[in-house]
Protein backbone atom coordinates (compact mmCIF):
# COMPACT_ATOMS: atom_id res chain seq x y z
CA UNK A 1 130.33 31.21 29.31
CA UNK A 2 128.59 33.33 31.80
CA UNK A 3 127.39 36.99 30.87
CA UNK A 4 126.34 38.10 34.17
CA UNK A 5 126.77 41.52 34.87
CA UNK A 6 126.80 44.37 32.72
CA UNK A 7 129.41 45.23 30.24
CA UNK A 8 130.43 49.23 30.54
CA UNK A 9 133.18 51.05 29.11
CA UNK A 10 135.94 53.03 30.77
CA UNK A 11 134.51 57.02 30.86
CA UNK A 12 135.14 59.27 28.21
CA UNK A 13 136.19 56.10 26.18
CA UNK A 14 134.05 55.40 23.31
CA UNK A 15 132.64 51.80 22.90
CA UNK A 16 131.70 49.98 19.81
CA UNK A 17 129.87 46.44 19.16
CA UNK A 18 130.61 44.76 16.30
CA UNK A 19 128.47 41.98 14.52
CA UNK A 20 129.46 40.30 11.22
CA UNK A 21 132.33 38.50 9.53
CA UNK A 22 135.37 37.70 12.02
CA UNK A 23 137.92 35.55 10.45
CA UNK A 24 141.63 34.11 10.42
CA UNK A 25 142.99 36.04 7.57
CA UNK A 26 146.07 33.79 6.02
CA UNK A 27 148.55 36.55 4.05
CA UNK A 28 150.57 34.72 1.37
CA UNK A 29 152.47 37.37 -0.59
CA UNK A 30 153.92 35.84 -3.72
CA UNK A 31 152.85 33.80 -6.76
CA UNK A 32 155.34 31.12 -5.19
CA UNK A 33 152.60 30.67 -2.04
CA UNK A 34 155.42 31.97 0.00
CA UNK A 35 155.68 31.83 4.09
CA UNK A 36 151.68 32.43 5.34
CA UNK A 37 150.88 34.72 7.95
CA UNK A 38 148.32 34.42 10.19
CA UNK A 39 146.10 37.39 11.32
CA UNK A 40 142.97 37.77 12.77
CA UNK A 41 140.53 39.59 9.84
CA UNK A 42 137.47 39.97 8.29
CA UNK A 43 135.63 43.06 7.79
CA UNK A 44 134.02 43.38 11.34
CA UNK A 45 137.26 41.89 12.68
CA UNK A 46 139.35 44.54 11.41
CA UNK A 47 137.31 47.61 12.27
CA UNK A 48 136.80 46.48 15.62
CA UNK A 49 140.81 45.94 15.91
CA UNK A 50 141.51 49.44 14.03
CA UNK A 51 139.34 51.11 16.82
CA UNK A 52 140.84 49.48 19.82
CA UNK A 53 144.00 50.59 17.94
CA UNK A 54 142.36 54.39 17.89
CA UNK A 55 141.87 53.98 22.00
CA UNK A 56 137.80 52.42 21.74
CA UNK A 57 136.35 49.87 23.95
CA UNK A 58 135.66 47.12 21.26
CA UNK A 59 133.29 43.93 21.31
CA UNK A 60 133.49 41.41 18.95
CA UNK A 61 130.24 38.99 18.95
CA UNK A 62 131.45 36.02 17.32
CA UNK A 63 130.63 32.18 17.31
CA UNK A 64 134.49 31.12 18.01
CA UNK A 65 134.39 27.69 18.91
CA UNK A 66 137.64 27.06 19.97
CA UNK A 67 139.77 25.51 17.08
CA UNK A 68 143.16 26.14 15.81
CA UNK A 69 142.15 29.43 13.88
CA UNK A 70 140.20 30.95 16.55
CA UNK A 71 143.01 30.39 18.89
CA UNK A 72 145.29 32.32 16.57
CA UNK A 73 142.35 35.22 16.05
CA UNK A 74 141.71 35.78 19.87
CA UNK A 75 145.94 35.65 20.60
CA UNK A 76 146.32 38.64 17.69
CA UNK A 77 143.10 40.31 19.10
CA UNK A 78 144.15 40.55 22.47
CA UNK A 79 147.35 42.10 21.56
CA UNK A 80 145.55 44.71 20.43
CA UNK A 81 142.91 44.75 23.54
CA UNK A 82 139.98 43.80 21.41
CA UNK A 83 137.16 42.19 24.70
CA UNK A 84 136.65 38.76 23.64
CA UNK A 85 133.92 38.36 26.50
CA UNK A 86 131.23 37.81 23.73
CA UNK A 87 133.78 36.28 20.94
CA UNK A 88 132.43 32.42 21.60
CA UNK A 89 128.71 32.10 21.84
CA UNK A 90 126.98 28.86 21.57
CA UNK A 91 126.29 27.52 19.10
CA UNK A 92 129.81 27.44 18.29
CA UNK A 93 131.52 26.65 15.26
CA UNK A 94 134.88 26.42 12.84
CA UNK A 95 136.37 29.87 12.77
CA UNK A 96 136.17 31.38 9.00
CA UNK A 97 139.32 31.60 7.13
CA UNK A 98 140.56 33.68 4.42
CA UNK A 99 143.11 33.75 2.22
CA UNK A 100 144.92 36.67 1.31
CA UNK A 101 146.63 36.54 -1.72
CA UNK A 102 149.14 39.47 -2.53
CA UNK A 103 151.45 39.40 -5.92
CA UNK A 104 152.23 41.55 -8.63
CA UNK A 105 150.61 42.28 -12.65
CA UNK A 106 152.51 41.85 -15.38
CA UNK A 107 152.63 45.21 -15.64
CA UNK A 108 153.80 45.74 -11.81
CA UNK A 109 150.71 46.77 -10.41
CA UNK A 110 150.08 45.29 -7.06
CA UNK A 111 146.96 43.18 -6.88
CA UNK A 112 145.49 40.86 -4.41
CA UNK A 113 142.83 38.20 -3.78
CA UNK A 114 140.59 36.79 -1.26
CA UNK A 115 140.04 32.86 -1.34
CA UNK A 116 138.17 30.44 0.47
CA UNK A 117 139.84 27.33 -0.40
CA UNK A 118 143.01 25.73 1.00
CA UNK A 119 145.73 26.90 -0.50
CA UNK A 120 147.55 23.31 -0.39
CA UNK A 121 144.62 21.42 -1.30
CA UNK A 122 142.11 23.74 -2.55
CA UNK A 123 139.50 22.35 -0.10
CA UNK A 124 136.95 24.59 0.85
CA UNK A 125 138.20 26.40 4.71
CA UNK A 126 135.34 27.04 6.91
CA UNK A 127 133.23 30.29 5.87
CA UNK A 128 131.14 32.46 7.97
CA UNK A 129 128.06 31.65 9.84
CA UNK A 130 125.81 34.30 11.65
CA UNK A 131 125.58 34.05 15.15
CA UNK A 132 122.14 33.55 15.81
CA UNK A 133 119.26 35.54 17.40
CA UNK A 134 118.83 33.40 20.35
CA UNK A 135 122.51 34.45 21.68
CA UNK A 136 121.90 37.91 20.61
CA UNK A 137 118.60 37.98 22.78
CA UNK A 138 120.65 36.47 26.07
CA UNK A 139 123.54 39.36 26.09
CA UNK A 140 121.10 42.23 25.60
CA UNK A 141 120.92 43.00 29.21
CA UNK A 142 124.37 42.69 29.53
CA UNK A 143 125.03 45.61 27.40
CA UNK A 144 125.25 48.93 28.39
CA UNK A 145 124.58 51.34 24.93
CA UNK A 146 127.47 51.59 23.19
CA UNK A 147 128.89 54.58 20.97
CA UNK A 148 128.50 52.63 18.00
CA UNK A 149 127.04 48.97 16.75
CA UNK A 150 128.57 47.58 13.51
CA UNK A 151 127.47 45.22 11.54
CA UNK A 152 128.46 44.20 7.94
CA UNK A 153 126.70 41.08 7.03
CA UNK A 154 122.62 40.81 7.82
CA UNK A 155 121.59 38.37 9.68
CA UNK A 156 118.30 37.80 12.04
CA UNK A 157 120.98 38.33 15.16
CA UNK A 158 122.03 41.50 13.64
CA UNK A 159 118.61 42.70 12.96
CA UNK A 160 117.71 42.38 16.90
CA UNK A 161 121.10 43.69 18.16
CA UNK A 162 120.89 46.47 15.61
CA UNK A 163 117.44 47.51 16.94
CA UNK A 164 117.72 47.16 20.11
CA UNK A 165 120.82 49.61 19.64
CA UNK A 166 119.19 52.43 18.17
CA UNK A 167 116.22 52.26 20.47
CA UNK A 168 118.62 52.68 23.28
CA UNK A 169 120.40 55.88 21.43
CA UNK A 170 123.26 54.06 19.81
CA UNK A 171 124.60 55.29 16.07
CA UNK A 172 124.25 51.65 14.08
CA UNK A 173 126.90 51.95 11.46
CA UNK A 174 126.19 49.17 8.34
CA UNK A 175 128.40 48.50 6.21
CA UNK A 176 126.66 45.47 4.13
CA UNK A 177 128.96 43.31 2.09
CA UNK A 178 127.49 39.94 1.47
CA UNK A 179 124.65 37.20 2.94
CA UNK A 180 121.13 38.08 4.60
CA UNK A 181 117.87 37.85 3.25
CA UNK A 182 116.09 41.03 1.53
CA UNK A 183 114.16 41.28 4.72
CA UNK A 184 117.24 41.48 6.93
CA UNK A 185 118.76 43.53 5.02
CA UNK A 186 115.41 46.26 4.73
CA UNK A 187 115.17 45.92 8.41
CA UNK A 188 119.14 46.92 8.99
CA UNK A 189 118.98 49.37 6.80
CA UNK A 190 115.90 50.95 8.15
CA UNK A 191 117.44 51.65 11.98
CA UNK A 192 121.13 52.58 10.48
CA UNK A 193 122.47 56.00 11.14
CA UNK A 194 125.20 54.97 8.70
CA UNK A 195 125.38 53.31 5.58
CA UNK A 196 128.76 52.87 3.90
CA UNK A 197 128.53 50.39 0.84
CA UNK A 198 131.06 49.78 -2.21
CA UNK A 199 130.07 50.86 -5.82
CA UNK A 200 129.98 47.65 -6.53
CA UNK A 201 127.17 46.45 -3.93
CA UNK A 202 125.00 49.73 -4.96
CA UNK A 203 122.76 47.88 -7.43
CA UNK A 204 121.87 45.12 -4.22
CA UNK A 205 121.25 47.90 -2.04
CA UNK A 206 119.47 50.08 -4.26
CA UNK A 207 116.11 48.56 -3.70
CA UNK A 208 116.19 49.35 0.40
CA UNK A 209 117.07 52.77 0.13
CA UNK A 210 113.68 53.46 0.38
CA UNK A 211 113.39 52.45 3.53
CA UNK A 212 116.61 54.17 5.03
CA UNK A 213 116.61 57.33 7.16
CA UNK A 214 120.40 57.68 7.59
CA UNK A 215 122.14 60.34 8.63
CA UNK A 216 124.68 59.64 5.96
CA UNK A 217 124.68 57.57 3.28
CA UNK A 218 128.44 56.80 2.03
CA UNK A 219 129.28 55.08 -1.17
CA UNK A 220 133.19 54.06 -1.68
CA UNK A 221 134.36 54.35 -5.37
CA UNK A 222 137.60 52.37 -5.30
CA UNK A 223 140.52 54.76 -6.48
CA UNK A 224 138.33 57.46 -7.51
CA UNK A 225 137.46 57.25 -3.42
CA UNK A 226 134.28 58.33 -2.04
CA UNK A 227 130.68 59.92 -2.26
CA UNK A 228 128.44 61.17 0.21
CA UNK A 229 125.64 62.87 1.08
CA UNK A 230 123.53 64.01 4.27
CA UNK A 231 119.94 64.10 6.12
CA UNK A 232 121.51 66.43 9.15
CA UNK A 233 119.76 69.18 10.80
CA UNK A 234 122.49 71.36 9.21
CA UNK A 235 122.25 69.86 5.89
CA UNK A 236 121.05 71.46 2.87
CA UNK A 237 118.83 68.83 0.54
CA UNK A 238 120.33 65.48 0.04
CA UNK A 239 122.80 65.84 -2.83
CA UNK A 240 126.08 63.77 -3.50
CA UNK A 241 129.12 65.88 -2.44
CA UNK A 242 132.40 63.41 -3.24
CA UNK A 243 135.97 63.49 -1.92
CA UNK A 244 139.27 62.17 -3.67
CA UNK A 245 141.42 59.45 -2.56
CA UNK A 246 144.71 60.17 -1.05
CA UNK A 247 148.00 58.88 -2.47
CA UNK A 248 150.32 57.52 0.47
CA UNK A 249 152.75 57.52 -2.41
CA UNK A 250 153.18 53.42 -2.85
CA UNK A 251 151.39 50.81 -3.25
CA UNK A 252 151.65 47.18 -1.78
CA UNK A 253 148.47 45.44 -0.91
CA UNK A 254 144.73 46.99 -1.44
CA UNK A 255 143.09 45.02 0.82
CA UNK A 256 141.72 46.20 3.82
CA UNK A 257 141.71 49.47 2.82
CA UNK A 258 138.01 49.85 3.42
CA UNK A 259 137.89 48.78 6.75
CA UNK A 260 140.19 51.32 7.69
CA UNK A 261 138.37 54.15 5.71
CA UNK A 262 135.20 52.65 8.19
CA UNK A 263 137.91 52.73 11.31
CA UNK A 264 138.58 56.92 9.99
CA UNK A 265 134.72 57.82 9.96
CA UNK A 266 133.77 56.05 13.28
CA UNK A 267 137.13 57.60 15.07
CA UNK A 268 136.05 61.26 13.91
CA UNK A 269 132.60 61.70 13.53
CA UNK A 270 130.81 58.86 15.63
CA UNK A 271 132.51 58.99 18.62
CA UNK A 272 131.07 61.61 20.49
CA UNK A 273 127.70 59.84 19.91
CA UNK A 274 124.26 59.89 18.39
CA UNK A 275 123.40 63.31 19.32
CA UNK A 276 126.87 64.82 18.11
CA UNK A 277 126.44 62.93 14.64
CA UNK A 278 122.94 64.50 14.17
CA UNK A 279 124.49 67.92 14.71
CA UNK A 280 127.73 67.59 13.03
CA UNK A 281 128.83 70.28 10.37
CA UNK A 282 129.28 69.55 6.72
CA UNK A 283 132.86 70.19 6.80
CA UNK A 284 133.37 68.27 9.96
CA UNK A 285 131.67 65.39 7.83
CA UNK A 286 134.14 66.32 4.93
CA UNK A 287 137.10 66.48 7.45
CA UNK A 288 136.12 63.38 8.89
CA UNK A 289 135.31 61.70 5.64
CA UNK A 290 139.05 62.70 4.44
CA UNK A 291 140.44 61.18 7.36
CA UNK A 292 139.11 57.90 6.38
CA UNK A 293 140.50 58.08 3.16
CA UNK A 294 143.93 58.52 4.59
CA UNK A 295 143.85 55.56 7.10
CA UNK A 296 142.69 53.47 3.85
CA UNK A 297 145.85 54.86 1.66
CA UNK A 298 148.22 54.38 4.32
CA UNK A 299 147.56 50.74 5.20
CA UNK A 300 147.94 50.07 1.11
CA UNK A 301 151.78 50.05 1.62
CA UNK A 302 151.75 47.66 3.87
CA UNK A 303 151.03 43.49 3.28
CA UNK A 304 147.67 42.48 4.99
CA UNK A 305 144.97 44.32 5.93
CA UNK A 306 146.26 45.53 8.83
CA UNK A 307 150.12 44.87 8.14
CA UNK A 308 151.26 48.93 9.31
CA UNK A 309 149.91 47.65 12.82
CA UNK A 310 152.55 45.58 13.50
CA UNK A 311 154.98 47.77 11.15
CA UNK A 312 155.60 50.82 13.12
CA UNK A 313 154.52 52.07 16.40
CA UNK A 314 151.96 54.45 17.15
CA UNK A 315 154.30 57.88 16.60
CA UNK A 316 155.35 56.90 13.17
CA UNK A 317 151.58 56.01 12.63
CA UNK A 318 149.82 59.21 13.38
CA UNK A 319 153.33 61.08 11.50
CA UNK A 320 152.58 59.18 8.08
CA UNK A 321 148.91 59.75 8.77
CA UNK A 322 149.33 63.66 9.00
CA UNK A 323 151.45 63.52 5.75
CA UNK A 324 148.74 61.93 3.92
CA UNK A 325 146.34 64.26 4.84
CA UNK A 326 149.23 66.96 4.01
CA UNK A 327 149.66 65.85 0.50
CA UNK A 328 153.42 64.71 1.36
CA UNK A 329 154.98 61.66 0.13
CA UNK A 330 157.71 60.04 2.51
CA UNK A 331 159.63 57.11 2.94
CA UNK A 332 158.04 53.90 4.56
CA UNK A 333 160.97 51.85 3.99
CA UNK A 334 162.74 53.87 7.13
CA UNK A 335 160.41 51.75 9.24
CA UNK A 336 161.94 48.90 10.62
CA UNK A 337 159.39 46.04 9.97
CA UNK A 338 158.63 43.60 12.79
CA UNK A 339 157.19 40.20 12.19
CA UNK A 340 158.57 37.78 14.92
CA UNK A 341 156.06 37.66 17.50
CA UNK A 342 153.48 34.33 19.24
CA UNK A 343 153.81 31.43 17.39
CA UNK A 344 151.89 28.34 17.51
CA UNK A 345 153.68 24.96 15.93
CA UNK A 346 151.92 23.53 12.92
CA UNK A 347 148.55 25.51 13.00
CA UNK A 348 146.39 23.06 10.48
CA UNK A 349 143.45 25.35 9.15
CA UNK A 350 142.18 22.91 6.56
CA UNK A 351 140.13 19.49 7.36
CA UNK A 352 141.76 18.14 4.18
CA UNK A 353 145.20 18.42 3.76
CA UNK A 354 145.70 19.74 7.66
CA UNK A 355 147.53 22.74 5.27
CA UNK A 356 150.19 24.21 8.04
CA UNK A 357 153.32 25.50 6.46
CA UNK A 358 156.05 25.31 9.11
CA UNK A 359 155.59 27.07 12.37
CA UNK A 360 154.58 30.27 11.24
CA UNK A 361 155.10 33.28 13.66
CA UNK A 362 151.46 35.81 14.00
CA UNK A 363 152.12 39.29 12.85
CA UNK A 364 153.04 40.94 16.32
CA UNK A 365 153.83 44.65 17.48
């Protein structure tokens, strides 16, 4: 693939880079294994997609090598106008895949689970593998700055793309959830303007906070939702201020819903750029904070991680969003659901068994 030329986004539209774990996500809803459905996912995979959603200019930089699953996860990306110009660099290899397991507790509460074995087999699918520092170094000059560079799983290609970011005045946004070395993972953290991380990574991270000059420092806290707190010129000290999660008033499927809290906080307070973030107010950061949390309870009533995508169209989106954020409860079920869309015969994701239950239409708009 040639990058020649560089890569510049439409004016006044934000643009965001996006390093880290892009994957086929297979949704199976039922203990029964039920009818799969194949999605493009992954933490970085689904932020980037969520933004393009909100109207952003968004760049995957992937390793996608060409196989059955990356097929399906560049068709659903396009759909969505994710740029897939920097999607497949060398070395290439399998596409990850996930499996998304959503069912119901004994006591009705819904619950879900990520796997990465082979649901027919239980052979282990292809996991993630960093794209390397090498390709990072020959796309550089490509790339104009971007709004925003994401990255949620260190590697040495994320440490150069990450600095090279901030030294040209991008906002690095890291969102760590797994993989990298302690000295990828100081060296991220030391350019990020954001750090987002889950209560349950804080004890990994804890020993590079030292290091970090972020302008904010998030930590998610499940259904209890968020904490936060600031080093902005309008900031007073650096103490935890917390907001509550939002109820969208039923529950499906969990998962995902902290990529879309990341999609809420990048839409409303990154993406007028560094120099806007380092001046923002504390209630803008509260405001923009609480939008998050409303994009992450509203895709919990739908299946997948991003299932109210191809649900409803954008109207009925940015309605249920404003209830949310309005307190009001309302009925999703009024929403025709729409899941016939590209379909590609027998997709086999698994070395072993060739797993492929019948054709299988992707979760379209």
């Amino acid at each position: 693939m040639s990058h020649r030329g560089i890569v510049r986004s439409p004016r006044n539209k934000p643009s965001v880079i996006g390093i880290g774990l892009l994957a086929l996500d297979v949704v199976i809803t039922g203990e029964g294994g039920g009818t799969p459905r194949y999605v493009a996912g992954g933490t970085c995979g689904n932020v980037l997609t969520g933004l393009s959603y909100q109207g952003w200019h968004a760049f995957p930089i992937a390793r996608l090598n060409g196989d059955n699953a990356s097929i399906l996860v560049q068709r659903d990306l396009k759909k969505w106008g994710v740029r897939l110009r920097f999607a497949s660099l060398a070395p290439k290899t399998k596409t990850p895949v996930v499996v998304h397991h959503i069912c119901r507790s004994v006591d009705g509460r819904a619950v879900h689970r990520f796997s990465w074995r082979c649901p027919g087999c239980g052979r282990h699918l292809p996991s993630y593998r960093a794209v390397v520092a090498s390709a990072i170094d020959k796309i550089l000059d490509c790339l104009a700055p971007p709004t925003v560079v994401f990255i949620d799983r260190p590697s040495s290609g994320a440490v150069l793309l990450a600095k090279a970011a901030a030294k040209r005045g991008a906002i690095v946004f890291f969102e760590p959830s797994a993989g990298g070395s302690p000295k990828q993972f100081q060296d991220i953290v030391s350019v990020a303007h954001v750090l987002k991380y889950s209560t349950d990574f804080s004890e990994r991270i804890r020993p590079f906070l030292a290091e970090s000059k972020a302008l904010l420092e998030i930590e998610t806290l499940g259904a209890a939702g968020l904490r936060y707190r600031m080093r902005l010129s309008r900031s007073e000290g650096r103490h935890w201020d917390q907001v509550e999660a939002l109820d969208p008033g039923r529950v499906i499927d969990r998962g995902g819903a902290g990529d879309w809290c990341s999609v809420g906080i990048i839409e409303r307070l990154c993406a007028s750029g560094l120099d806007a973030l380092r001046n923002v107010t504390q209630r803008k950061i509260h405001d923009g904070l609480r939008f998050g949390q409303a994009l992450a309870a509203w895709t919990c009533a739908f299946e997948g991680a991003r299932g109210g995508m191809y649900s409803i169209d954008k109207k009925s989106f940015r309605t249920q969003i404003g209830k949310i954020l309005s307190g009001e409860h309302f009925d999703f079920d009024q929403f025709q659901k729409r899941r016939v869309g590209h379909k590609l015969s027998r997709p086999k994701i698994c070395g072993g068994c060739g797993y492929s239950r019948a054709s299988t239409p992707v979760l379209a708009n």
